[in-house]
N, C-alpha and C. Protein backbone atom coordinates (compact mmCIF):
# COMPACT_ATOMS: atom_id res chain seq x y z
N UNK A 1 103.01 233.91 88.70
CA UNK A 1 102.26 235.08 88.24
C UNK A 1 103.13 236.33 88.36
N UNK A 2 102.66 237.18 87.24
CA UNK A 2 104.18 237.81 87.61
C UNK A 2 102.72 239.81 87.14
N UNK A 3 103.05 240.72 88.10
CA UNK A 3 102.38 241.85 87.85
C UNK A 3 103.32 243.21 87.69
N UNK A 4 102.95 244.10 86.21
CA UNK A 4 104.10 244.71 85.96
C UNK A 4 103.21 246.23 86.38
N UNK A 5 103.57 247.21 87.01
CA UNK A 5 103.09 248.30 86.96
C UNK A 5 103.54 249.33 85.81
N UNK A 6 102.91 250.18 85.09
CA UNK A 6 103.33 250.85 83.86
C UNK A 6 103.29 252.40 84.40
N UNK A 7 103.89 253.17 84.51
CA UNK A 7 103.32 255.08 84.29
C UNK A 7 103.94 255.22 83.18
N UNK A 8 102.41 255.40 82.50
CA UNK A 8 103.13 256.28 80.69
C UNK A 8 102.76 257.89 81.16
N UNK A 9 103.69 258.25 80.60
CA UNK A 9 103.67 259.57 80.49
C UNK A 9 103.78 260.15 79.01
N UNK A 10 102.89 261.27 78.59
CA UNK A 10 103.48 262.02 77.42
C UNK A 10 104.23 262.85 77.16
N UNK A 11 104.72 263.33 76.20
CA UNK A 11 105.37 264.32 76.40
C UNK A 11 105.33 265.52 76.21
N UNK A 12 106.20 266.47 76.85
CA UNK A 12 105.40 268.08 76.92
C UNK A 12 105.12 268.81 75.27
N UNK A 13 104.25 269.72 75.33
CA UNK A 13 103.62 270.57 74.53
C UNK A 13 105.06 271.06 73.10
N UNK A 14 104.84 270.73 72.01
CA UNK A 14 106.09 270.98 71.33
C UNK A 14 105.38 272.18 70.09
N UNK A 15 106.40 272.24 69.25
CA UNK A 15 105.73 273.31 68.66
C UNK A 15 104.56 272.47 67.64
N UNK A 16 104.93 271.39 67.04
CA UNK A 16 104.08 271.03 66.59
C UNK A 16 102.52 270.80 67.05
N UNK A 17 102.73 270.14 68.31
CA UNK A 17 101.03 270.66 69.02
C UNK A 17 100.77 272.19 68.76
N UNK A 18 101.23 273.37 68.87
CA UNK A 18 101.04 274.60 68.84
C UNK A 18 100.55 274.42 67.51
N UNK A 19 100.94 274.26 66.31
CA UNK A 19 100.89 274.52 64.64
C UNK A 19 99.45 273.99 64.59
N UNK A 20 98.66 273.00 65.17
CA UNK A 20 97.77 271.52 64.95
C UNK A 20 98.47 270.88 63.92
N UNK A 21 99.83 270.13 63.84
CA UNK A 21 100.00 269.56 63.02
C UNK A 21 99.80 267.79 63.41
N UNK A 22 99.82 267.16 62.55
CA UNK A 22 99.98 265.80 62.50
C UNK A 22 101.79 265.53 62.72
N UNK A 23 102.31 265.13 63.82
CA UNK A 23 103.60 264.84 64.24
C UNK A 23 104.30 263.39 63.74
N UNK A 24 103.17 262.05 64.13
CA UNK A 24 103.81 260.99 63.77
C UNK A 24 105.36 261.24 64.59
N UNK A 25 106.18 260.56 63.30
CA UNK A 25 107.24 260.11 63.94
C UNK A 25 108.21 261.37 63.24
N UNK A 26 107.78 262.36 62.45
CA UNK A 26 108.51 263.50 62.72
C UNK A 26 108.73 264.42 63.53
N UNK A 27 109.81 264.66 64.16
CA UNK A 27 110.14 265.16 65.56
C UNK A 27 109.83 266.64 65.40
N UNK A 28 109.72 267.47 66.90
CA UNK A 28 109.27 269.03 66.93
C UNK A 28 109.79 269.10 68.60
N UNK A 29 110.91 270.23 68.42
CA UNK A 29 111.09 270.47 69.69
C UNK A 29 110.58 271.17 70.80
N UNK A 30 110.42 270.88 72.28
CA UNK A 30 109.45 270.98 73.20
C UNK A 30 109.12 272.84 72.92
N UNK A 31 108.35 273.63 73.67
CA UNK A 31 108.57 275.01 73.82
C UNK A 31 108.64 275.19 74.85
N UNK A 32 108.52 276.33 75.53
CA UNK A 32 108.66 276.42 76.67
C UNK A 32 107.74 276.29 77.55
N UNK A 33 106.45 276.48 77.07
CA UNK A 33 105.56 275.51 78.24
C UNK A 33 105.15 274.28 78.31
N UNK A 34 106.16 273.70 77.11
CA UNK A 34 106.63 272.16 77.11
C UNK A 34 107.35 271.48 78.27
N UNK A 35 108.35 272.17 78.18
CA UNK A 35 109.70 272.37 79.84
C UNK A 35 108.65 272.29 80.83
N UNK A 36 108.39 274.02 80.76
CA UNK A 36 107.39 273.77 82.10
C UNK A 36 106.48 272.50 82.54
N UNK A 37 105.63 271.96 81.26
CA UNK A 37 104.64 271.14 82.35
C UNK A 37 105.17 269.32 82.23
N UNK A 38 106.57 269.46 81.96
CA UNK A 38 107.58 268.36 82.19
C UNK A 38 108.09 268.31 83.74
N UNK A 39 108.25 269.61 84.05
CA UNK A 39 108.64 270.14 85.23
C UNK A 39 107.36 269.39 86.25
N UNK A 40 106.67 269.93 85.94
CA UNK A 40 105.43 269.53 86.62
C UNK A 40 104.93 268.33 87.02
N UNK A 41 105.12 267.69 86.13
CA UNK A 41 105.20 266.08 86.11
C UNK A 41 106.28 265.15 86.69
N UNK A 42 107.60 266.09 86.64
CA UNK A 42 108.82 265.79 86.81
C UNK A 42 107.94 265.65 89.02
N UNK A 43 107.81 266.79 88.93
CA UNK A 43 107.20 267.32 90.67
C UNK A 43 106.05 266.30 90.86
N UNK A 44 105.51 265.59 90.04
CA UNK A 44 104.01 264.90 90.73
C UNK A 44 104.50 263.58 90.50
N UNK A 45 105.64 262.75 90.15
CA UNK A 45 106.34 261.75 90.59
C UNK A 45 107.92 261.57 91.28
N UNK A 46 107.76 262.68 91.66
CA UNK A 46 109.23 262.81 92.50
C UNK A 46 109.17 261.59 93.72
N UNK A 47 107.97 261.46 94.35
CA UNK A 47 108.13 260.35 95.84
C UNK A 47 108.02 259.04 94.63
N UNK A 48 107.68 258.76 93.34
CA UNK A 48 107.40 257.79 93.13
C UNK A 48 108.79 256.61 92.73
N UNK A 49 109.07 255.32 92.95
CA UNK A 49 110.00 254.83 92.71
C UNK A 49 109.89 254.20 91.39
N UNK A 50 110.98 253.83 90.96
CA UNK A 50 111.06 253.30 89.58
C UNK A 50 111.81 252.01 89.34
N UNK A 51 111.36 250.90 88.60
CA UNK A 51 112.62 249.93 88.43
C UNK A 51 113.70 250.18 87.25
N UNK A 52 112.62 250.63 86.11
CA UNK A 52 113.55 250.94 85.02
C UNK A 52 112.26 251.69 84.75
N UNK A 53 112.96 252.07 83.54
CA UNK A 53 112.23 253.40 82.49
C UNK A 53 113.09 253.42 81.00
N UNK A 54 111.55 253.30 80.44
CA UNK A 54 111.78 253.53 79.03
C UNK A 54 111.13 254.73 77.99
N UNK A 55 111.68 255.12 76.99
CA UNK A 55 111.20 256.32 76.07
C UNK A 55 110.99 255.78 74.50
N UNK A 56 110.53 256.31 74.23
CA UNK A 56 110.27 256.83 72.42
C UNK A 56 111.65 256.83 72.02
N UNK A 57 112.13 256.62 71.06
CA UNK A 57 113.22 256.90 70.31
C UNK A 57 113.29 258.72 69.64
N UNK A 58 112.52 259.16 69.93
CA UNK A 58 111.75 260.59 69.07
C UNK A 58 112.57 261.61 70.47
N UNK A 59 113.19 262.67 69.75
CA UNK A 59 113.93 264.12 70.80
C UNK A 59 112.83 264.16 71.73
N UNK A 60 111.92 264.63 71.28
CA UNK A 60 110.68 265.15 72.30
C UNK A 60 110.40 263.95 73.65
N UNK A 61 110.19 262.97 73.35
CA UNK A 61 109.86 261.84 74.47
C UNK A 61 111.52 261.82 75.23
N UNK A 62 112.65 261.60 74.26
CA UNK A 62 113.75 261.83 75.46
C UNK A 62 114.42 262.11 76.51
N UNK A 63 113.92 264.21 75.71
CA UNK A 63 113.79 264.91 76.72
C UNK A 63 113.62 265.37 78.10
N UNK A 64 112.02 264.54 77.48
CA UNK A 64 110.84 264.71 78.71
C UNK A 64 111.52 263.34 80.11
N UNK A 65 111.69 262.23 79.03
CA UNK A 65 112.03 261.05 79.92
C UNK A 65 113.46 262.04 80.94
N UNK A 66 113.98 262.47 80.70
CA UNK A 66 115.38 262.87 81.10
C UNK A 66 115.10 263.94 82.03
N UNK A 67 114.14 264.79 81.73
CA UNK A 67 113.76 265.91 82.76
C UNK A 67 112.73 265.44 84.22
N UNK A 68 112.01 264.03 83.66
CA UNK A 68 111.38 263.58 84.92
C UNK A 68 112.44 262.38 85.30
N UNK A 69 113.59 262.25 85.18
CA UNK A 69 114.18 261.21 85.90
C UNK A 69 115.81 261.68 86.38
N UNK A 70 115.55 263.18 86.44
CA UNK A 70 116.74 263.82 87.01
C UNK A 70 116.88 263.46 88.55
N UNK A 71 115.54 263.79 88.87
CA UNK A 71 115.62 263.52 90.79
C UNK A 71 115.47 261.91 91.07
N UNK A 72 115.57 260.88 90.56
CA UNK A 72 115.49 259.66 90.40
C UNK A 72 116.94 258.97 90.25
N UNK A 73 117.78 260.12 89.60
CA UNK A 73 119.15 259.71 89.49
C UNK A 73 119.46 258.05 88.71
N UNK A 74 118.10 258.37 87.64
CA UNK A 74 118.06 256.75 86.77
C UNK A 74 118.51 257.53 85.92
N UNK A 75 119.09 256.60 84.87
CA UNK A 75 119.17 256.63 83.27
C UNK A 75 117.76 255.81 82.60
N UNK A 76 117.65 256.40 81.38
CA UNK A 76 116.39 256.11 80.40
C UNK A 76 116.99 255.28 79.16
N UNK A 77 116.19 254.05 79.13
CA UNK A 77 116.68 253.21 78.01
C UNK A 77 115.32 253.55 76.95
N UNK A 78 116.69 253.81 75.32
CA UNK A 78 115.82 254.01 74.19
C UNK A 78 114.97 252.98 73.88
N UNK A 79 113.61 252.60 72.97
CA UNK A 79 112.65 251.48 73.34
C UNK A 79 112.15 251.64 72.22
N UNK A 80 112.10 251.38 70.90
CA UNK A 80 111.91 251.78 69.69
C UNK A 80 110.65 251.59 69.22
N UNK A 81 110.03 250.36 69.51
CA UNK A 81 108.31 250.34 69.35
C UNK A 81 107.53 251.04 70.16
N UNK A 82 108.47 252.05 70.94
CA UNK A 82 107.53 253.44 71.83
C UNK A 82 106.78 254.10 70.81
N UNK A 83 107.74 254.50 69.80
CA UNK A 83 107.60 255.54 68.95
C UNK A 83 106.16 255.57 68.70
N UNK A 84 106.00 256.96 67.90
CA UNK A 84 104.33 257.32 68.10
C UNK A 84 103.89 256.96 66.48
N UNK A 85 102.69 256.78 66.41
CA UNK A 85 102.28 256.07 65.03
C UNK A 85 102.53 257.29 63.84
N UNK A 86 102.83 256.17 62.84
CA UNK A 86 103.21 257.08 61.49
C UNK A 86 102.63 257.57 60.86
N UNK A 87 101.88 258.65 60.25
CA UNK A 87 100.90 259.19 59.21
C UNK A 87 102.02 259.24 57.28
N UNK A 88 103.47 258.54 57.40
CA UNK A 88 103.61 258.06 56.67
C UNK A 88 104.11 259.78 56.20
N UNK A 89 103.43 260.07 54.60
CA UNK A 89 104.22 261.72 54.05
C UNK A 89 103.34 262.48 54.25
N UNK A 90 102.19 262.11 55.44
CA UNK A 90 101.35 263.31 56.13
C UNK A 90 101.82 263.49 57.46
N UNK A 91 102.99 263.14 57.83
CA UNK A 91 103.60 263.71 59.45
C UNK A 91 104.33 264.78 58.87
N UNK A 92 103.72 266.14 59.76
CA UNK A 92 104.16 267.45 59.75
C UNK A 92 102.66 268.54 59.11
N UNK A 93 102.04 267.67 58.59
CA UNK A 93 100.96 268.13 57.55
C UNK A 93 100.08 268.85 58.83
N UNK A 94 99.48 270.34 58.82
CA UNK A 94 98.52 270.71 59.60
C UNK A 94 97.25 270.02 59.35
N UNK A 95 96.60 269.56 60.43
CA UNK A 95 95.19 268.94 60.49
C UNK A 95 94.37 269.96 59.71
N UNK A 96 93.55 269.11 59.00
CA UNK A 96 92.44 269.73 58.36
C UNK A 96 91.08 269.05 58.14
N UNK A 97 90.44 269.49 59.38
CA UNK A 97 89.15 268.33 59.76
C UNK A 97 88.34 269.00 58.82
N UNK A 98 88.05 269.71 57.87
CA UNK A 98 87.30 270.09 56.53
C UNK A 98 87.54 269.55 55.52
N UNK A 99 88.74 268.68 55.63
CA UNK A 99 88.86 267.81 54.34
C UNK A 99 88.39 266.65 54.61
N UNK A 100 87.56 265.69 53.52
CA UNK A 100 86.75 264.53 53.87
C UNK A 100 88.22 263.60 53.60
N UNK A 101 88.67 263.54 52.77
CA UNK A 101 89.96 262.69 53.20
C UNK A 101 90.73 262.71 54.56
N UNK A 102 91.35 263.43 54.82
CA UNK A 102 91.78 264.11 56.32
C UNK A 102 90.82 262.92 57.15
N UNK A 103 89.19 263.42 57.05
CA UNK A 103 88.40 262.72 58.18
C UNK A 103 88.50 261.29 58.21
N UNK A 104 88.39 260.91 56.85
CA UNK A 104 88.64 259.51 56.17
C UNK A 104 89.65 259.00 57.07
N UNK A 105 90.72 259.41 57.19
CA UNK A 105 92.04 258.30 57.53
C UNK A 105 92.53 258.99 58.35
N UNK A 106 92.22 259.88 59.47
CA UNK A 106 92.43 260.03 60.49
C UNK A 106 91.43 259.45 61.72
N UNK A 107 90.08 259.43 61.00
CA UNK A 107 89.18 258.39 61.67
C UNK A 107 89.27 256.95 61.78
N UNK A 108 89.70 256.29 60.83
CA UNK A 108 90.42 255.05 60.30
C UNK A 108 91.43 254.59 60.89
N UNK A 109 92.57 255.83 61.27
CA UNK A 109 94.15 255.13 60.93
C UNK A 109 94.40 254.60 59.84
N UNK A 110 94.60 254.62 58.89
CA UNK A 110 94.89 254.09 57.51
C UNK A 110 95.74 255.39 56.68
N UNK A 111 97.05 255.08 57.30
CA UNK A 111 97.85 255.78 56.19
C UNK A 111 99.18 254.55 55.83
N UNK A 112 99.10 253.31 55.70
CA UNK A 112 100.00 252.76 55.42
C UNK A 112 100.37 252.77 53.89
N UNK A 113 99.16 253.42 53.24
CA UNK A 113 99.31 253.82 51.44
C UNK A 113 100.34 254.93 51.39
N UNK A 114 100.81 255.87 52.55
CA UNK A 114 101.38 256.54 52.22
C UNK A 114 102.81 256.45 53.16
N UNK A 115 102.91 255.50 53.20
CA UNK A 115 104.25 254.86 53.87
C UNK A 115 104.19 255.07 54.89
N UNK A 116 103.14 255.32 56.10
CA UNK A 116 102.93 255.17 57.31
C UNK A 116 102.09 253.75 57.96
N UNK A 117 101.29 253.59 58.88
CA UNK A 117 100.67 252.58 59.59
C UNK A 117 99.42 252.68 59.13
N UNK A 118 98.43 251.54 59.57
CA UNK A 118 97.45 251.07 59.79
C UNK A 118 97.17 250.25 61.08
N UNK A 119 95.66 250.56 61.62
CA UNK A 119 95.25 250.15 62.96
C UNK A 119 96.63 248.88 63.09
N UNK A 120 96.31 247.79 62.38
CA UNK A 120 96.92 246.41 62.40
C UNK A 120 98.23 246.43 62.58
N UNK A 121 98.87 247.38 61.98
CA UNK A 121 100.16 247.75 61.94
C UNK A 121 100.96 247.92 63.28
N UNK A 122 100.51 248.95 63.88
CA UNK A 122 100.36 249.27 65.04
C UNK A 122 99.87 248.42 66.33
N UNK A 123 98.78 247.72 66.11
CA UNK A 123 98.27 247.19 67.06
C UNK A 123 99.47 245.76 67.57
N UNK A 124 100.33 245.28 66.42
CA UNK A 124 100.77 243.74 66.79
C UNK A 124 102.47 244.74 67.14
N UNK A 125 102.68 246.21 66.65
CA UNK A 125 103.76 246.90 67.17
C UNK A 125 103.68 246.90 68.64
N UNK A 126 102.72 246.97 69.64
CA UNK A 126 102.41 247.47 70.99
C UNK A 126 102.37 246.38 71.46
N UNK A 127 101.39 245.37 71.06
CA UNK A 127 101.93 243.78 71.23
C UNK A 127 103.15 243.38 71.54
N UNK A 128 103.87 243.60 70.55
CA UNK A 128 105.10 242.63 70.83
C UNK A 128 105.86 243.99 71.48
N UNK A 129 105.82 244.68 71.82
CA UNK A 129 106.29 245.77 72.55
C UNK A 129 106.33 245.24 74.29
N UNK A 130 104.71 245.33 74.52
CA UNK A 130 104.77 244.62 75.69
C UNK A 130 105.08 243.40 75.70
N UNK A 131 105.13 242.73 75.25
CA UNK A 131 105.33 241.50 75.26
C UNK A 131 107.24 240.88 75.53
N UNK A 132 107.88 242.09 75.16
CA UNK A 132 109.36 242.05 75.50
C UNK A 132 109.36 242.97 77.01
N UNK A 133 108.47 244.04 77.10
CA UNK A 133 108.78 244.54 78.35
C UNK A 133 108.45 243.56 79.39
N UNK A 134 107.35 242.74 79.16
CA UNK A 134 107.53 241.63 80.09
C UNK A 134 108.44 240.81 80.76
N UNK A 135 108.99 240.47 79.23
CA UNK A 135 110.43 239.63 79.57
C UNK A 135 111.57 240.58 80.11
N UNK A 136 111.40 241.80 80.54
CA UNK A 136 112.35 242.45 80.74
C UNK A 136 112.25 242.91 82.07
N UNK A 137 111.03 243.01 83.10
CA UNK A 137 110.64 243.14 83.98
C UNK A 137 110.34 242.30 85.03
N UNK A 138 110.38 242.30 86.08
CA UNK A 138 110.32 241.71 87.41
C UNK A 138 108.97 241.64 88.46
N UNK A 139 107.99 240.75 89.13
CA UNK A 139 107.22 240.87 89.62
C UNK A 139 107.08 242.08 90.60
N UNK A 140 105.95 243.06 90.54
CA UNK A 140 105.83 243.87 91.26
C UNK A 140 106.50 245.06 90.55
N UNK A 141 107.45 244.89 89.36
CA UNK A 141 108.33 246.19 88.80
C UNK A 141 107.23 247.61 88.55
N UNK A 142 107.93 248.77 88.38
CA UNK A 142 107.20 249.90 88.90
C UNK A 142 108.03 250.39 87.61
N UNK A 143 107.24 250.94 86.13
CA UNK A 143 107.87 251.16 85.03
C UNK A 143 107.76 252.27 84.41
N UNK A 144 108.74 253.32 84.28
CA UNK A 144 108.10 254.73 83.36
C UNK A 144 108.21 254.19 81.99
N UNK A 145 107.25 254.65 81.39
CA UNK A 145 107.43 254.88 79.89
C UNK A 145 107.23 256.25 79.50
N UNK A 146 107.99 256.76 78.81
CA UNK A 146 107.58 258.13 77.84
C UNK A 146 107.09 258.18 76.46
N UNK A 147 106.20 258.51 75.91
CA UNK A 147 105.79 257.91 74.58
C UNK A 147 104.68 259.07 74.39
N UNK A 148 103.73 259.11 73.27
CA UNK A 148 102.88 260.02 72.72
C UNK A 148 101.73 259.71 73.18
N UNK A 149 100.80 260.90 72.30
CA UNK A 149 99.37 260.86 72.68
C UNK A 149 98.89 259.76 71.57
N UNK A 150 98.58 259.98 70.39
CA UNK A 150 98.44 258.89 69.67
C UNK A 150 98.68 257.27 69.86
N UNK A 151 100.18 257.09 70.52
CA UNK A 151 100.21 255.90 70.74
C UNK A 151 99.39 255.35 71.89
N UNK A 152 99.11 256.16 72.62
CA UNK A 152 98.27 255.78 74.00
C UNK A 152 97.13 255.28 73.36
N UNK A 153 96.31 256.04 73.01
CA UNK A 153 94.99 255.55 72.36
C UNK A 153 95.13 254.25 71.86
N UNK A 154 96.04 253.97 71.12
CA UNK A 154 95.94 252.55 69.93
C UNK A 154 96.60 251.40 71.33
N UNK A 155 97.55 252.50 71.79
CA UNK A 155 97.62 251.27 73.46
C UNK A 155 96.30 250.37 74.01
N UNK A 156 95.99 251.46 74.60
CA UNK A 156 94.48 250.90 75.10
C UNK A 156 93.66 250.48 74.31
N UNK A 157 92.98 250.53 73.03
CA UNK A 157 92.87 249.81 72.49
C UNK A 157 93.44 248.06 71.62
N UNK A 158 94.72 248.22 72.03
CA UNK A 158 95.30 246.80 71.45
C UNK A 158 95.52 246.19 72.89
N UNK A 159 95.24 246.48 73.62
CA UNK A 159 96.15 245.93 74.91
C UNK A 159 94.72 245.60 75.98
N UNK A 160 93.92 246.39 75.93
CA UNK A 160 92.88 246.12 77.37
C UNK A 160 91.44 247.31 76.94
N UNK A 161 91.14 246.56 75.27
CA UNK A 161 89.72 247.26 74.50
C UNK A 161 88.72 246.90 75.92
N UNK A 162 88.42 245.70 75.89
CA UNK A 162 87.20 245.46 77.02
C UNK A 162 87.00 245.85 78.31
N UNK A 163 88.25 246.58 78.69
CA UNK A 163 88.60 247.23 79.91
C UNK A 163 88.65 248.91 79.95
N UNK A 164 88.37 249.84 78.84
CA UNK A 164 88.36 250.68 79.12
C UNK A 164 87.28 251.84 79.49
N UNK A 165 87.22 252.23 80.32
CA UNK A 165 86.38 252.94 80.78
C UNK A 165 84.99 253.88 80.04
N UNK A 166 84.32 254.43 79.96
CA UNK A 166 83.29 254.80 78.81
C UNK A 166 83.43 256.28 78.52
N UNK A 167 83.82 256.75 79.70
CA UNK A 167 84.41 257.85 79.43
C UNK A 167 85.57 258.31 78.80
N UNK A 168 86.15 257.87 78.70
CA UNK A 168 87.65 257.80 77.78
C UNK A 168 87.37 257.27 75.67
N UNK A 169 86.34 256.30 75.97
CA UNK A 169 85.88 256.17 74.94
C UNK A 169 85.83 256.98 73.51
N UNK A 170 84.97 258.31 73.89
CA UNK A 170 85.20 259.09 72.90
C UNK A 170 85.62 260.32 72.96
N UNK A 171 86.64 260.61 73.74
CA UNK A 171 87.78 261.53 73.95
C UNK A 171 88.60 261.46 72.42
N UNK A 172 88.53 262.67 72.03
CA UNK A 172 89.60 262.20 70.90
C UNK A 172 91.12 262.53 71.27
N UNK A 173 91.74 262.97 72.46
CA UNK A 173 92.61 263.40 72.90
C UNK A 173 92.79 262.42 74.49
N UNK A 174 93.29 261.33 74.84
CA UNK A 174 92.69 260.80 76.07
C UNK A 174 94.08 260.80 76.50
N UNK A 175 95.10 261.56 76.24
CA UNK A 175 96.33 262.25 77.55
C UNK A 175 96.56 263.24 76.69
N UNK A 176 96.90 264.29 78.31
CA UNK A 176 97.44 265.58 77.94
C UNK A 176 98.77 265.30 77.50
N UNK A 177 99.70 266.77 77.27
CA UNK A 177 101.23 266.97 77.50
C UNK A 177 101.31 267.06 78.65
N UNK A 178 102.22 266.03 78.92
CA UNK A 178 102.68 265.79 80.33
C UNK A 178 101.85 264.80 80.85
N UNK A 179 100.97 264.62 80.74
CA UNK A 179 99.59 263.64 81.27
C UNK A 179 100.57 262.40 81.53
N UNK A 180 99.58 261.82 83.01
CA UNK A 180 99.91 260.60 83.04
C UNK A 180 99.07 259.65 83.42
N UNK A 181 99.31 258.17 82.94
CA UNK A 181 98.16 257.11 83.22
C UNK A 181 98.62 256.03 83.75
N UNK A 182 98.31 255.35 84.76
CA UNK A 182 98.95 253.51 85.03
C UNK A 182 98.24 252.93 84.54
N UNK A 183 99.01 251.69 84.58
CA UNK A 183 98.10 250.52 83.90
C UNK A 183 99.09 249.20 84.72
N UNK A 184 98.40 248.02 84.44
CA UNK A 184 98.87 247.20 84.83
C UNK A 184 98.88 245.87 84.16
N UNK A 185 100.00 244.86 83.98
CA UNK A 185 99.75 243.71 83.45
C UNK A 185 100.08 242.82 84.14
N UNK A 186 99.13 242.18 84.28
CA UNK A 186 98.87 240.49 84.90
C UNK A 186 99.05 239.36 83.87
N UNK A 187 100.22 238.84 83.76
CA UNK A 187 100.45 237.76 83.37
C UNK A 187 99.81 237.87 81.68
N UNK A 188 99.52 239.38 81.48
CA UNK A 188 99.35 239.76 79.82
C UNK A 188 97.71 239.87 79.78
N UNK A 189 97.44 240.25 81.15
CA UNK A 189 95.72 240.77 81.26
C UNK A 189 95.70 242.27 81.40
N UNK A 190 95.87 243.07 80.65
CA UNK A 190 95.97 244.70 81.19
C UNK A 190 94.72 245.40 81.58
N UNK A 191 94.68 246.68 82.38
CA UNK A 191 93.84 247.34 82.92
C UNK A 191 93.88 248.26 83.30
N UNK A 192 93.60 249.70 83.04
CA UNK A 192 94.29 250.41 83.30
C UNK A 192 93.50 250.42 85.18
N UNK A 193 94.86 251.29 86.14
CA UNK A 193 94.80 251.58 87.43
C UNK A 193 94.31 253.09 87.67
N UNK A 194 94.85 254.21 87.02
CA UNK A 194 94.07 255.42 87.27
C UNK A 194 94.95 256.12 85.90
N UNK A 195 93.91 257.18 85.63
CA UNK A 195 93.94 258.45 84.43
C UNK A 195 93.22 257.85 83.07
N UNK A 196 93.79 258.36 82.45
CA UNK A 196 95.04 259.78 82.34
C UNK A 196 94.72 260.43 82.97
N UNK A 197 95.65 261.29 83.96
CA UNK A 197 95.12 262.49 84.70
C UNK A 197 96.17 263.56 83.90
N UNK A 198 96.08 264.64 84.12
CA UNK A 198 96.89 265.95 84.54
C UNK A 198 97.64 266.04 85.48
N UNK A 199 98.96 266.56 85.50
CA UNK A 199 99.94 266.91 86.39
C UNK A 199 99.50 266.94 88.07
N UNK A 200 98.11 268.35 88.23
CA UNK A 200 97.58 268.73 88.99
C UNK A 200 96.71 267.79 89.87
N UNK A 201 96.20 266.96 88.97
CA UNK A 201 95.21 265.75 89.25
C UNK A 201 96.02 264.79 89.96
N UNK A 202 97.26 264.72 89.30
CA UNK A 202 97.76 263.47 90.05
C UNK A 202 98.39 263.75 91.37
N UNK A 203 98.98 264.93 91.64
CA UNK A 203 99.52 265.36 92.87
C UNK A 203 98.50 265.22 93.80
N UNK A 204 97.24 266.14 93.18
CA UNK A 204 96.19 266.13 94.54
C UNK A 204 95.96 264.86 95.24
N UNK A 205 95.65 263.81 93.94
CA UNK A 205 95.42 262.02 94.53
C UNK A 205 96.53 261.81 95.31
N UNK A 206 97.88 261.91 95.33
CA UNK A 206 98.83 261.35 95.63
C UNK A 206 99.60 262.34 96.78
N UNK A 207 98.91 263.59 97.37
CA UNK A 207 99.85 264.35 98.29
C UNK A 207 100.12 263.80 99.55
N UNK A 208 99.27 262.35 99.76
CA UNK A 208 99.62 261.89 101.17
C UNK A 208 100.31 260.89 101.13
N UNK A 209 101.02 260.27 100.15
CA UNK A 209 102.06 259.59 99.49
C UNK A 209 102.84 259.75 100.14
């Protein structure tokens, strides 16, 4: 039996969160209270140990991976099915929840008509995602990931639907920038362990660490 521990983390506030745009897998560099609440995060896993750590292929998740694994004195391996889901030639496009299309296929996930993903698409991407981090990990391993908000959601949903909490349910945002969540896999049974929390949230749980 073999049990993998996960901390995903997102990554900090970029300009594109500022715009409300739809990001996908077009990149937007952090701002400065991007830095900052990287920093922050960087500070609310400083006692924590790591076996390895992986990122997004995307500047923004890099970054972030690189600014919380300075005091860790690890290197971050690139991980390409991190990347955050595609909206296809609507990444960059500002949200526009007044358009019934917009609601259509942002409620859906269904932009693979426009050379991005669909739920399915995505869902067997995270699959076989974990499914190599497995093979790449060690009983008991203790794992950063850096990756998006979007992909989290379709995470927990492809990975441990019957396991997630009710409250998280209909969050349409279920991690911050910077936010972080564990989870755990048992032999390919996942669940999450605590969050998403906030920076703040997680220090308080963890100051007697």
């Amino acid at each position: 039996m073999k049990t993998i521990y996960y901390y995903y983390v997102r990554h900090g506030e970029t300009i594109f969160n500022l715009e409300n745009r739809m990001q996908g897998i077009t990149d937007s560099p952090l701002t400065s209270k991007g830095i900052e609440q990287i920093l922050q995060t960087t500070e609310a896993l400083r006692n924590q140990s790591f076996n390895s750590a992986y990122t997004s292929p995307l500047p923004r998740t890099i970054q972030t991976a690189k600014l919380i694994l300075e005091p860790h004195h690890m290197h971050v391996k690139i991980f390409d099915s991190l990347r955050e889901f595609s909206y296809g030639s609507w990444d960059g496009n500002i949200k526009n929840e007044s358009d019934p299309e917009y609601q259509y296929r942002f409620s859906n996930d269904l932009f693979d008509d426009l050379g991005g993903e669909n739920p399915t698409m995505i869902q067997q991407r995270i699959q076989n995602a974990f499914s190599e981090l497995r093979k790449l990990s060690h009983d008991q391993d203790k794992v950063l990931l850096v990756s998006h908000g979007a992909y989290f959601r379709h995470l927990l949903f492809s990975l441990m639907k019957e396991n997630i909490p009710d409250e998280l349910l209909h969050r349409e945002c279920l991690i911050g920038n910077g936010g972080i969540a564990v989870f755990k896999d048992e032999d390919g049974n996942f669940s999450l362990v605590e969050g998403p929390l906030n920076q703040a949230e997680y220090m308080n749980r963890h100051a007697n660490d």
